[in-house]
C-alpha atoms as a PDB file:
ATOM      1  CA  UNK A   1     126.865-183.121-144.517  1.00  0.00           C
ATOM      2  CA  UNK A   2     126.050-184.198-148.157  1.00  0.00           C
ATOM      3  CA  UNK A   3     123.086-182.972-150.182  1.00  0.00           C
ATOM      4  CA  UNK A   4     119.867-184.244-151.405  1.00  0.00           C
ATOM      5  CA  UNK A   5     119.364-186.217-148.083  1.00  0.00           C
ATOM      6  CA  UNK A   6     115.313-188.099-147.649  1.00  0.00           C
ATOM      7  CA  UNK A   7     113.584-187.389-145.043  1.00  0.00           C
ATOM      8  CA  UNK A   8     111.029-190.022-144.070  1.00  0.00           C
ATOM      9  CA  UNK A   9     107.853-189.077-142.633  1.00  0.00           C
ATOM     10  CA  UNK A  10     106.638-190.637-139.515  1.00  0.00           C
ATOM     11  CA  UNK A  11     103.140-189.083-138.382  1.00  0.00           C
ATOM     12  CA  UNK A  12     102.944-190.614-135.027  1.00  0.00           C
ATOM     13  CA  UNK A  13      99.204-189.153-134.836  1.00  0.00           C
ATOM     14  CA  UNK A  14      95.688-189.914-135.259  1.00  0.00           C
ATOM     15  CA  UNK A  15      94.172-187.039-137.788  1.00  0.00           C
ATOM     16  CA  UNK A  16      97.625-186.313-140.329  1.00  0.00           C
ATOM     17  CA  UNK A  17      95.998-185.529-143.866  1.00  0.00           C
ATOM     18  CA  UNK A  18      97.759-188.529-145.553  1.00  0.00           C
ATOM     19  CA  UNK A  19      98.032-191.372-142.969  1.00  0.00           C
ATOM     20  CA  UNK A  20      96.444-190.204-139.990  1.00  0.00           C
ATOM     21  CA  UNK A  21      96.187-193.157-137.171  1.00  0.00           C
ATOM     22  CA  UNK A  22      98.164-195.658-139.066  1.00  0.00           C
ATOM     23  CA  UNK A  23     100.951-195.100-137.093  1.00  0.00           C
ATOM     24  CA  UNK A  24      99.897-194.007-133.737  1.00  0.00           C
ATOM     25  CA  UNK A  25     100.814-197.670-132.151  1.00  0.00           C
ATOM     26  CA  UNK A  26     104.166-197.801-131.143  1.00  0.00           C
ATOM     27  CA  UNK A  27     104.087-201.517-133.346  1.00  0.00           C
ATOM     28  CA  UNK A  28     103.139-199.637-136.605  1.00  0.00           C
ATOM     29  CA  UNK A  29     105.187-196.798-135.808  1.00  0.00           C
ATOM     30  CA  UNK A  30     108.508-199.051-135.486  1.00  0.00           C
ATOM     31  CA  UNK A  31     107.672-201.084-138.574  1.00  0.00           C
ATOM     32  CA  UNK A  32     106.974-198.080-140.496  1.00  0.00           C
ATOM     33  CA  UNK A  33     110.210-196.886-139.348  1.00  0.00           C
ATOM     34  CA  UNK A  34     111.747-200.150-140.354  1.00  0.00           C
ATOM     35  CA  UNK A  35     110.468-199.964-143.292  1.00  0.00           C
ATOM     36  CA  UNK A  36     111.499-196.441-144.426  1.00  0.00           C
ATOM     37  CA  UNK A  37     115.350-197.464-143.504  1.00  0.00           C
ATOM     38  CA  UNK A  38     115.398-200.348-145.921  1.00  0.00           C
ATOM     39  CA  UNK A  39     113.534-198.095-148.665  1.00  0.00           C
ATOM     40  CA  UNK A  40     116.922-196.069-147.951  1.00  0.00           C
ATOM     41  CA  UNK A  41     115.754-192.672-146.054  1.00  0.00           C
ATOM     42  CA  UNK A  42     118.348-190.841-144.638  1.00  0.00           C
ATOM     43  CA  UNK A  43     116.730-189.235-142.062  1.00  0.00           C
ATOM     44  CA  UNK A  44     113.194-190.351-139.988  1.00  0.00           C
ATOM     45  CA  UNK A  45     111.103-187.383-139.084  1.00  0.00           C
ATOM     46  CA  UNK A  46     109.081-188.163-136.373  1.00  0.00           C
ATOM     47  CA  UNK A  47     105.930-185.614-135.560  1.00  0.00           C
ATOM     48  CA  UNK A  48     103.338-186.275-133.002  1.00  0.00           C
ATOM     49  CA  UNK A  49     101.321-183.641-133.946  1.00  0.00           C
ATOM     50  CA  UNK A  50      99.487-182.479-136.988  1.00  0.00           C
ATOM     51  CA  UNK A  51      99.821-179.440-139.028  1.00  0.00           C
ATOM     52  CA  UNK A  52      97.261-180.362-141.421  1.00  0.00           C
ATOM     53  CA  UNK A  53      95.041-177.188-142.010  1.00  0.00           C
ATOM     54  CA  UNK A  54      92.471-176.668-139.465  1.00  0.00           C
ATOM     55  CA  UNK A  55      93.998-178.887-136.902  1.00  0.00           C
ATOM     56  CA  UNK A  56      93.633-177.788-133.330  1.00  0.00           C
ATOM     57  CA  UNK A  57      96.729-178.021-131.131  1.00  0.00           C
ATOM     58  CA  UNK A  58      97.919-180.995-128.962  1.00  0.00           C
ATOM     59  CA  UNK A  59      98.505-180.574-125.472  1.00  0.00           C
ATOM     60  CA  UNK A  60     102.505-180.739-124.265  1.00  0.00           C
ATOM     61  CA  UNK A  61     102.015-183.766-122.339  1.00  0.00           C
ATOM     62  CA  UNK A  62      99.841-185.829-125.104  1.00  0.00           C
ATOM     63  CA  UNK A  63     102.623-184.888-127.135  1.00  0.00           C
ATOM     64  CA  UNK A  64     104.951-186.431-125.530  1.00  0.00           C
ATOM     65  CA  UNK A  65     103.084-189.198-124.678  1.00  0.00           C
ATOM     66  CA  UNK A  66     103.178-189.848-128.584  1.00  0.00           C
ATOM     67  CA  UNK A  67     106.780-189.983-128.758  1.00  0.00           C
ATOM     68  CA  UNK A  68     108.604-191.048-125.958  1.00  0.00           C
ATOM     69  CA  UNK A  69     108.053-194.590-126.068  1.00  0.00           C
ATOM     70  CA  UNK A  70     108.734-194.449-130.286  1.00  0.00           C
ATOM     71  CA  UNK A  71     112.398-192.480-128.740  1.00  0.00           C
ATOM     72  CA  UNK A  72     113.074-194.737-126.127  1.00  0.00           C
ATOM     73  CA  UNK A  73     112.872-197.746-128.457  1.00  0.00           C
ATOM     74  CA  UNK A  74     114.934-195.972-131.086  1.00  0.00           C
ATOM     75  CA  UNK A  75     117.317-195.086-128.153  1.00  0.00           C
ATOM     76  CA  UNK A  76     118.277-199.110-127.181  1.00  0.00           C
ATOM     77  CA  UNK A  77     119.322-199.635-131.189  1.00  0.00           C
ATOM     78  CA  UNK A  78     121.095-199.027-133.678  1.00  0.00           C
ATOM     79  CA  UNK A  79     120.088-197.425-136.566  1.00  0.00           C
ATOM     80  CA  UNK A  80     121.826-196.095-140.088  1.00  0.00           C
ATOM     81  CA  UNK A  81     119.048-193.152-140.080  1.00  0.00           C
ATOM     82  CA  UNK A  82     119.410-190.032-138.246  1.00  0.00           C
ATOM     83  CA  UNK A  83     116.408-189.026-136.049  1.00  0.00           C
ATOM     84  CA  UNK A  84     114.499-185.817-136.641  1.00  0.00           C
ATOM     85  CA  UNK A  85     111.608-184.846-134.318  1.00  0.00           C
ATOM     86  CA  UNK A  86     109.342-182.172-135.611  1.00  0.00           C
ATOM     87  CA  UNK A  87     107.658-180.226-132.784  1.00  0.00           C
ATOM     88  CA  UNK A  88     107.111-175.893-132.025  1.00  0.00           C
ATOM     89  CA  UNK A  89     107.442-176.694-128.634  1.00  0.00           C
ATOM     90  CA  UNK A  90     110.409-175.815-126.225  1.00  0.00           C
ATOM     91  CA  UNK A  91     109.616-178.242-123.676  1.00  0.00           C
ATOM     92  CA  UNK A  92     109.529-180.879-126.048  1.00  0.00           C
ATOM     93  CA  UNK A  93     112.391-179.755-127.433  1.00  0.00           C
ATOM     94  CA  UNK A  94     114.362-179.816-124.026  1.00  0.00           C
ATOM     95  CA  UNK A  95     113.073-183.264-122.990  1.00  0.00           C
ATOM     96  CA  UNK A  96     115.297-184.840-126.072  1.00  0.00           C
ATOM     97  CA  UNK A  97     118.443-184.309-124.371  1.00  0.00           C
ATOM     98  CA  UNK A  98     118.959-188.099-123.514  1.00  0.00           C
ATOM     99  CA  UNK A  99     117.691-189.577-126.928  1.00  0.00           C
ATOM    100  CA  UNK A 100     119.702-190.140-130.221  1.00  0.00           C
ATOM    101  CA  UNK A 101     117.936-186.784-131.968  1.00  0.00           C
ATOM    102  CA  UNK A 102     119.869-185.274-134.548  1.00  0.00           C
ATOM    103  CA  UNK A 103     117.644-182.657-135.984  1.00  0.00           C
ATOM    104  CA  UNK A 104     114.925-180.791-134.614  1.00  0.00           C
ATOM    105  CA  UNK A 105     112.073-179.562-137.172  1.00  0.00           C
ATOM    106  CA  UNK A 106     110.564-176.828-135.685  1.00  0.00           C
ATOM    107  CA  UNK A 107     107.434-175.780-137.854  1.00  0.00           C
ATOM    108  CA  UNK A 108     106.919-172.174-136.523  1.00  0.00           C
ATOM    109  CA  UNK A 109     110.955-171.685-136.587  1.00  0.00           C
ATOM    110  CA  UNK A 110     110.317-169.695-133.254  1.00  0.00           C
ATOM    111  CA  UNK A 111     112.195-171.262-130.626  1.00  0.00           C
ATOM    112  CA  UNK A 112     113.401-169.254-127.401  1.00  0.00           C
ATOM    113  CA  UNK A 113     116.985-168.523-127.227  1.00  0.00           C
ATOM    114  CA  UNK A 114     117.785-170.058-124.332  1.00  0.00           C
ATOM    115  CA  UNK A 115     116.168-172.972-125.743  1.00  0.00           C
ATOM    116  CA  UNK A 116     118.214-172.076-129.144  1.00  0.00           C
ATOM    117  CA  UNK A 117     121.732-171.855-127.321  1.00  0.00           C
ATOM    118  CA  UNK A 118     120.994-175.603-125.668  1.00  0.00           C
ATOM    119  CA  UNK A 119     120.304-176.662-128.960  1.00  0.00           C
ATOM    120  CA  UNK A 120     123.650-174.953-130.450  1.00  0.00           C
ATOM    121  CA  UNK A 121     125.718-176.484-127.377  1.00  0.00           C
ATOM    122  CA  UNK A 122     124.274-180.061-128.173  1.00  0.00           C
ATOM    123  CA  UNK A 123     125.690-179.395-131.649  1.00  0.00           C
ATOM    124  CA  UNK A 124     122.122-180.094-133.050  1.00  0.00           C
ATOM    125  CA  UNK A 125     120.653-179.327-136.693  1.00  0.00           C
ATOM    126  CA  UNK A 126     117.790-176.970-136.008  1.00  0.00           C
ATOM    127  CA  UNK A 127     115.399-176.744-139.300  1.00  0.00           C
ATOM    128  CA  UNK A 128     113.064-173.872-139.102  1.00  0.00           C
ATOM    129  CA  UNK A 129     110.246-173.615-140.977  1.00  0.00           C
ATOM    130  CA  UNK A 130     107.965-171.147-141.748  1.00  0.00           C
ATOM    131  CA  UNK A 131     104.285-170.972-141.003  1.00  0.00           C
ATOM    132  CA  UNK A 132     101.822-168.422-141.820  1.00  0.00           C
ATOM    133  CA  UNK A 133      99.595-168.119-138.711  1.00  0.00           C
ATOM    134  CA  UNK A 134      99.135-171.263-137.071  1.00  0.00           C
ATOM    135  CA  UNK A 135      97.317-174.405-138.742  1.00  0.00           C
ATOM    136  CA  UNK A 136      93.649-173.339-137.206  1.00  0.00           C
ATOM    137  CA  UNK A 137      93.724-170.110-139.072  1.00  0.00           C
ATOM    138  CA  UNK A 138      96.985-170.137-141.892  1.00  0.00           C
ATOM    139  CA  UNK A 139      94.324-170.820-144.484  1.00  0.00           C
ATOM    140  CA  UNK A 140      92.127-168.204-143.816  1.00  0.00           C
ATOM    141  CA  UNK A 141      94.295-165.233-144.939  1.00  0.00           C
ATOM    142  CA  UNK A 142      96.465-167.012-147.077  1.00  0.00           C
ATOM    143  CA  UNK A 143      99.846-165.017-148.275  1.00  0.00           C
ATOM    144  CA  UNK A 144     100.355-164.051-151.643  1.00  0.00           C
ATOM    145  CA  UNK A 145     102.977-164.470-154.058  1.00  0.00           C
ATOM    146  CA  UNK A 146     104.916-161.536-153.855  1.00  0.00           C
ATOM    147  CA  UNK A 147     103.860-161.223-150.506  1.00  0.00           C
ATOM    148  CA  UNK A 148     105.139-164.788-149.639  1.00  0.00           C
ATOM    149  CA  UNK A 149     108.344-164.237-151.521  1.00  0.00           C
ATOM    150  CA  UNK A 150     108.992-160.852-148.970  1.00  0.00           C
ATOM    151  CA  UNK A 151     107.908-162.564-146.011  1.00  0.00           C
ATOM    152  CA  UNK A 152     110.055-165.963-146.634  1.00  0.00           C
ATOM    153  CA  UNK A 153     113.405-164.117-147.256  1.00  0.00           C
ATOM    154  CA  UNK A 154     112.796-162.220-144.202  1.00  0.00           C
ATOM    155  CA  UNK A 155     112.084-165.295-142.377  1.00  0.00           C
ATOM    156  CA  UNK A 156     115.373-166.446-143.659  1.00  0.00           C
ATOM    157  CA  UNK A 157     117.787-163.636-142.544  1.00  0.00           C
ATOM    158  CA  UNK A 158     116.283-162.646-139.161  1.00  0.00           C
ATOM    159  CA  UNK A 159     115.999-166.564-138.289  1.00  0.00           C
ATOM    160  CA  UNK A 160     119.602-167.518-139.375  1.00  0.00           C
ATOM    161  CA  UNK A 161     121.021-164.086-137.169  1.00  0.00           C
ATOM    162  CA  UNK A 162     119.181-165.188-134.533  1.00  0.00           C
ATOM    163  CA  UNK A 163     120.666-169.342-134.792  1.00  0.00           C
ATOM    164  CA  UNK A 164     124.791-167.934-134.864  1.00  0.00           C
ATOM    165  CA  UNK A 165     123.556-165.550-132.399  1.00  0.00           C
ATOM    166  CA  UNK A 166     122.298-168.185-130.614  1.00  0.00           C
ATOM    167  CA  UNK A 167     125.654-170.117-131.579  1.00  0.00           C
ATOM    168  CA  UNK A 168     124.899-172.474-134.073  1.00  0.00           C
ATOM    169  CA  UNK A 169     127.377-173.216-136.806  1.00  0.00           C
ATOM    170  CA  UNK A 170     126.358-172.009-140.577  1.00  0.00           C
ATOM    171  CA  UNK A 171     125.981-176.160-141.666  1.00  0.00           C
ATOM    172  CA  UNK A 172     123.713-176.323-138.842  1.00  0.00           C
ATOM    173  CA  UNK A 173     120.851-174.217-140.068  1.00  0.00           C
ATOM    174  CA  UNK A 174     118.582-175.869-141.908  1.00  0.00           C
ATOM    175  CA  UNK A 175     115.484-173.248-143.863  1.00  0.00           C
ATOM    176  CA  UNK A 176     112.528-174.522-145.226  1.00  0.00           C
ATOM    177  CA  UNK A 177     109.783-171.922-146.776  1.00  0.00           C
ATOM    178  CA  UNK A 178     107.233-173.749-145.854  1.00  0.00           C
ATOM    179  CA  UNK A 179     105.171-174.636-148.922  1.00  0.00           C
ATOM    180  CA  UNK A 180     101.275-175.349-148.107  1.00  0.00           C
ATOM    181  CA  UNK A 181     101.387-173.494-144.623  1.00  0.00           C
ATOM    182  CA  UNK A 182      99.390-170.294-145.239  1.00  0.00           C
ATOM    183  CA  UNK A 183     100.634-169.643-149.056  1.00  0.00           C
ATOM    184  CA  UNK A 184      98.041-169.526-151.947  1.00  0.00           C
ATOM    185  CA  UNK A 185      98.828-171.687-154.905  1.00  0.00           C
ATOM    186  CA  UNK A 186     100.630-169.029-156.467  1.00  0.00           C
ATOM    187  CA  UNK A 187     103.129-168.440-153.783  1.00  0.00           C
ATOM    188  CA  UNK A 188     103.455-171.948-153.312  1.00  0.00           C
ATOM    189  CA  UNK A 189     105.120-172.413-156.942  1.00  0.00           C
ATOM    190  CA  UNK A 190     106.853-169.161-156.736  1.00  0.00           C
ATOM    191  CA  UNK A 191     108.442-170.185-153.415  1.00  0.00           C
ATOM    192  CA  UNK A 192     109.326-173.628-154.840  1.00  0.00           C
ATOM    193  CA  UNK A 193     111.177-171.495-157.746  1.00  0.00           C
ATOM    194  CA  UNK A 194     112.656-169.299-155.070  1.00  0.00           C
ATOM    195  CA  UNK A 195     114.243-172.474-153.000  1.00  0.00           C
ATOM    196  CA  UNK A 196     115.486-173.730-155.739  1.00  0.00           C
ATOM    197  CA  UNK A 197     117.063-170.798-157.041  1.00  0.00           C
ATOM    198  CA  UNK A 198     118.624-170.632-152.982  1.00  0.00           C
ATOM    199  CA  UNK A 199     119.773-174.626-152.831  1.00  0.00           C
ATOM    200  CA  UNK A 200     123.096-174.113-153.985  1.00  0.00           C
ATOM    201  CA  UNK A 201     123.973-171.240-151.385  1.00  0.00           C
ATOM    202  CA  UNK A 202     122.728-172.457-148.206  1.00  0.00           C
ATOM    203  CA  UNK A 203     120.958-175.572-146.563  1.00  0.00           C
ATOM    204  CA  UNK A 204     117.521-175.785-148.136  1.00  0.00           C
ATOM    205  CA  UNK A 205     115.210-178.099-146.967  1.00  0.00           C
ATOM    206  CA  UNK A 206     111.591-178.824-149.035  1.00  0.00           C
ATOM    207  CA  UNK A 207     108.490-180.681-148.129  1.00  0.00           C
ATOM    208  CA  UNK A 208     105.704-180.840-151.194  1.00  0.00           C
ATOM    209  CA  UNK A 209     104.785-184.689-150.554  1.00  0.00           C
ATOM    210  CA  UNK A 210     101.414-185.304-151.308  1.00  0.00           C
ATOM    211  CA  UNK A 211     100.544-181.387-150.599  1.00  0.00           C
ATOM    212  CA  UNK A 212      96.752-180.366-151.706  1.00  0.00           C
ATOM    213  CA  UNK A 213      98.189-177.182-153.428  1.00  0.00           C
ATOM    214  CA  UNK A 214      98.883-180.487-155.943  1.00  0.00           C
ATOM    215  CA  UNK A 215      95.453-181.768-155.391  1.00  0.00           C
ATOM    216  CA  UNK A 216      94.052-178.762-156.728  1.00  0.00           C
ATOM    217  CA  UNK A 217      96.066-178.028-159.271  1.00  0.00           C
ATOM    218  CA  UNK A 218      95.706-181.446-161.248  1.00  0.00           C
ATOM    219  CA  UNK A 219      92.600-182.453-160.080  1.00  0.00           C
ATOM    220  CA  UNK A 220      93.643-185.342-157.539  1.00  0.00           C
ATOM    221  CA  UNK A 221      91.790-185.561-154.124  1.00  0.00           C
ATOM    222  CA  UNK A 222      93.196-188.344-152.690  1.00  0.00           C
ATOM    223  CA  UNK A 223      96.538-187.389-151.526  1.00  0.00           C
ATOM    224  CA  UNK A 224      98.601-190.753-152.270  1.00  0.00           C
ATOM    225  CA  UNK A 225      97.592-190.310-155.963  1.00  0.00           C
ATOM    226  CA  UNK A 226      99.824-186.806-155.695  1.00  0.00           C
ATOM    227  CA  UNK A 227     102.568-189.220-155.472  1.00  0.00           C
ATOM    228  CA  UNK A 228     103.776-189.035-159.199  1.00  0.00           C
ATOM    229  CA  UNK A 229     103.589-185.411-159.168  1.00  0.00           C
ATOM    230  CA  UNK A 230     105.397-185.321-155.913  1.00  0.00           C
ATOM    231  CA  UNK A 231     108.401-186.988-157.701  1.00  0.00           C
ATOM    232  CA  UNK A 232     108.506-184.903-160.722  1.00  0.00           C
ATOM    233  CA  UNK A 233     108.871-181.724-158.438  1.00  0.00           C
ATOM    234  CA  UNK A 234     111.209-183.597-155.983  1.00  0.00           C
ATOM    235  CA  UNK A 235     113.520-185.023-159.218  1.00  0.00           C
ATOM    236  CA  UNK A 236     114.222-180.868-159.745  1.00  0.00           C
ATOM    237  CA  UNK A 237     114.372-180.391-155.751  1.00  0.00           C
ATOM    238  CA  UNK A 238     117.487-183.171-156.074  1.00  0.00           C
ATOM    239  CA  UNK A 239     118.977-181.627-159.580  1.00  0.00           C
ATOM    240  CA  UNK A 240     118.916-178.056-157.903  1.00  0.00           C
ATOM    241  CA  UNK A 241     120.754-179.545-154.956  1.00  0.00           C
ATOM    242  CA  UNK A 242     118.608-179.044-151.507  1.00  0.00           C
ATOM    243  CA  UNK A 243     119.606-180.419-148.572  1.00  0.00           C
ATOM    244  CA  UNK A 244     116.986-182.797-147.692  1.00  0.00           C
ATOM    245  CA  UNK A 245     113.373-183.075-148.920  1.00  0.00           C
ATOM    246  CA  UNK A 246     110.874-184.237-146.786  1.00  0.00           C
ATOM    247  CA  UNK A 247     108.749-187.113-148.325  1.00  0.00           C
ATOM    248  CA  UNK A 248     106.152-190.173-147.845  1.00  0.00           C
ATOM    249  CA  UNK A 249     107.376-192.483-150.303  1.00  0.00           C
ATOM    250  CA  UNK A 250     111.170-192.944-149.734  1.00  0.00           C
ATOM    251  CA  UNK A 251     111.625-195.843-152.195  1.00  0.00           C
ATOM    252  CA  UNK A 252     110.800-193.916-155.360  1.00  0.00           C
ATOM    253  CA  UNK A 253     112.903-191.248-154.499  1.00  0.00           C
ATOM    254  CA  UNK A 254     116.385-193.404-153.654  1.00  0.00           C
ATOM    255  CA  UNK A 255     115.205-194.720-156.703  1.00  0.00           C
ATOM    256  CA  UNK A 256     115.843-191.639-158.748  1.00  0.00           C
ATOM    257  CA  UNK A 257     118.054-189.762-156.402  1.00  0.00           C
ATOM    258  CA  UNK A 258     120.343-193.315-157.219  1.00  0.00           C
ATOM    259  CA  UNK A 259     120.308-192.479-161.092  1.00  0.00           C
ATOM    260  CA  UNK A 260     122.299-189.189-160.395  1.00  0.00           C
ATOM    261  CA  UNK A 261     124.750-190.052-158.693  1.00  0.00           C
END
């Protein structure tokens, strides 16, 4: 699978930090969805629960509730985009069987491995992330920057034996480091560094859209005026050669990812 692939966000939930509730319909959901195709994503990440900092977790069931009639629509069509569905949660995980999901985003990168080999069999992309804590407390204790750069490329290794363990092809394993999830500022740009230094060896994945680790280093609360910022960092993300990058505002970036090519 070719490199520098967009991932289009699709918060189907009513308290995400950016865009919480305007989505949670399944009518704004599927025009936003729409809408992120024609700007030219590559992939739409669907996530029906937050991860903001602070946020409480959602029960199984309201989960699911969230997303199953957003998959069952994208499950009668056709669509150029593949389908990513970012949940922690095995049983969520397991209920995807019978929908067109190509990817699943697990945040805490800790699935079972019975859950892990089902995956593998299905021939899915499984993209783990790592999280420091959970999102009630990851801020609390936040890791350092040497710390964070230890703790990430131990992440890595142990997570990727356990995926071909688990059977999953090398292609297949998608590694994300997290950035924003229990990492001071520090560590954030020192991971970014890090991935980027990592992009040309194995499947990479980065998410920095709109991040407040930006909103407090240049001063911008509101988090769609950390778009500009957003697409300086994402420009090197595409230059260094990532897999995907995971992003609000698709347009902008076809838009540049179109002038390399």
């Amino acid at each position: 699978m070719r490199k520098g692939l967009i991932m289009g966000v699709v918060n189907i939930t009513p308290d995400s930090f950016s865009d919480g509730g305007l989505y949670l319909s399944l009518p704004e959901a599927l025009r936003h969805i729409d809408q992120l195709i024609l700007d030219g994503a590559d992939i739409i990440d669907l996530g029906a629960e937050t991860t903001r900092p602070g946020a409480r977790p959602v029960a199984l069931e309201e989960e699911w509730a969230r997303l199953q009639p957003v998959l069952d629509h994208l499950a009668r069509g056709s669509y150029p985009a593949l389908v990513s569905v970012d949940t922690y949660k095995p049983d969520v995980m397991r209920r995807l069987d019978d929908y067109p999901v190509a990817i699943i985003n697990d945040v805490r990168g800790g699935a079972d491995q019975e859950t892990l080999e089902r995956l593998a069999l299905q021939n899915k992309i499984y993209l783990a992330m790592h999280m420091h804590g959970t999102p009630e407390t990851m801020q609390q204790q936040a890791l350092d920057g040497p710390t964070a750069l230890s703790e990430i490329s131990r992440f890595y290794r142990e997570t990727r034996e356990r995926l071909l363990r688990a059977g999953f092809k090398w292609e297949n394993i998608w590694l994300d480091p997290g950035i924003g999830f229990g990492k001071s500022d520090q560590a954030n740009l020192q991971l970014i560094r890090q991935a980027i230094g990592r992009a040309q060896d194995e499947p990479v994945v980065l998410g920095i859209s709109r991040k407040s680790f930006l909103g407090r280093l240049l001063d911008l609360e509101i988090p769609e005026t950390r778009d500009a910022p957003s697409k300086m960092l994402e420009l090197a993300f595409l230059m260094a050669g990532v897999q995907a990058i995971r992003t609000h505002d698709v347009r902008r970036l076809k838009r540049i990812r179109d002038l390399l090519a």
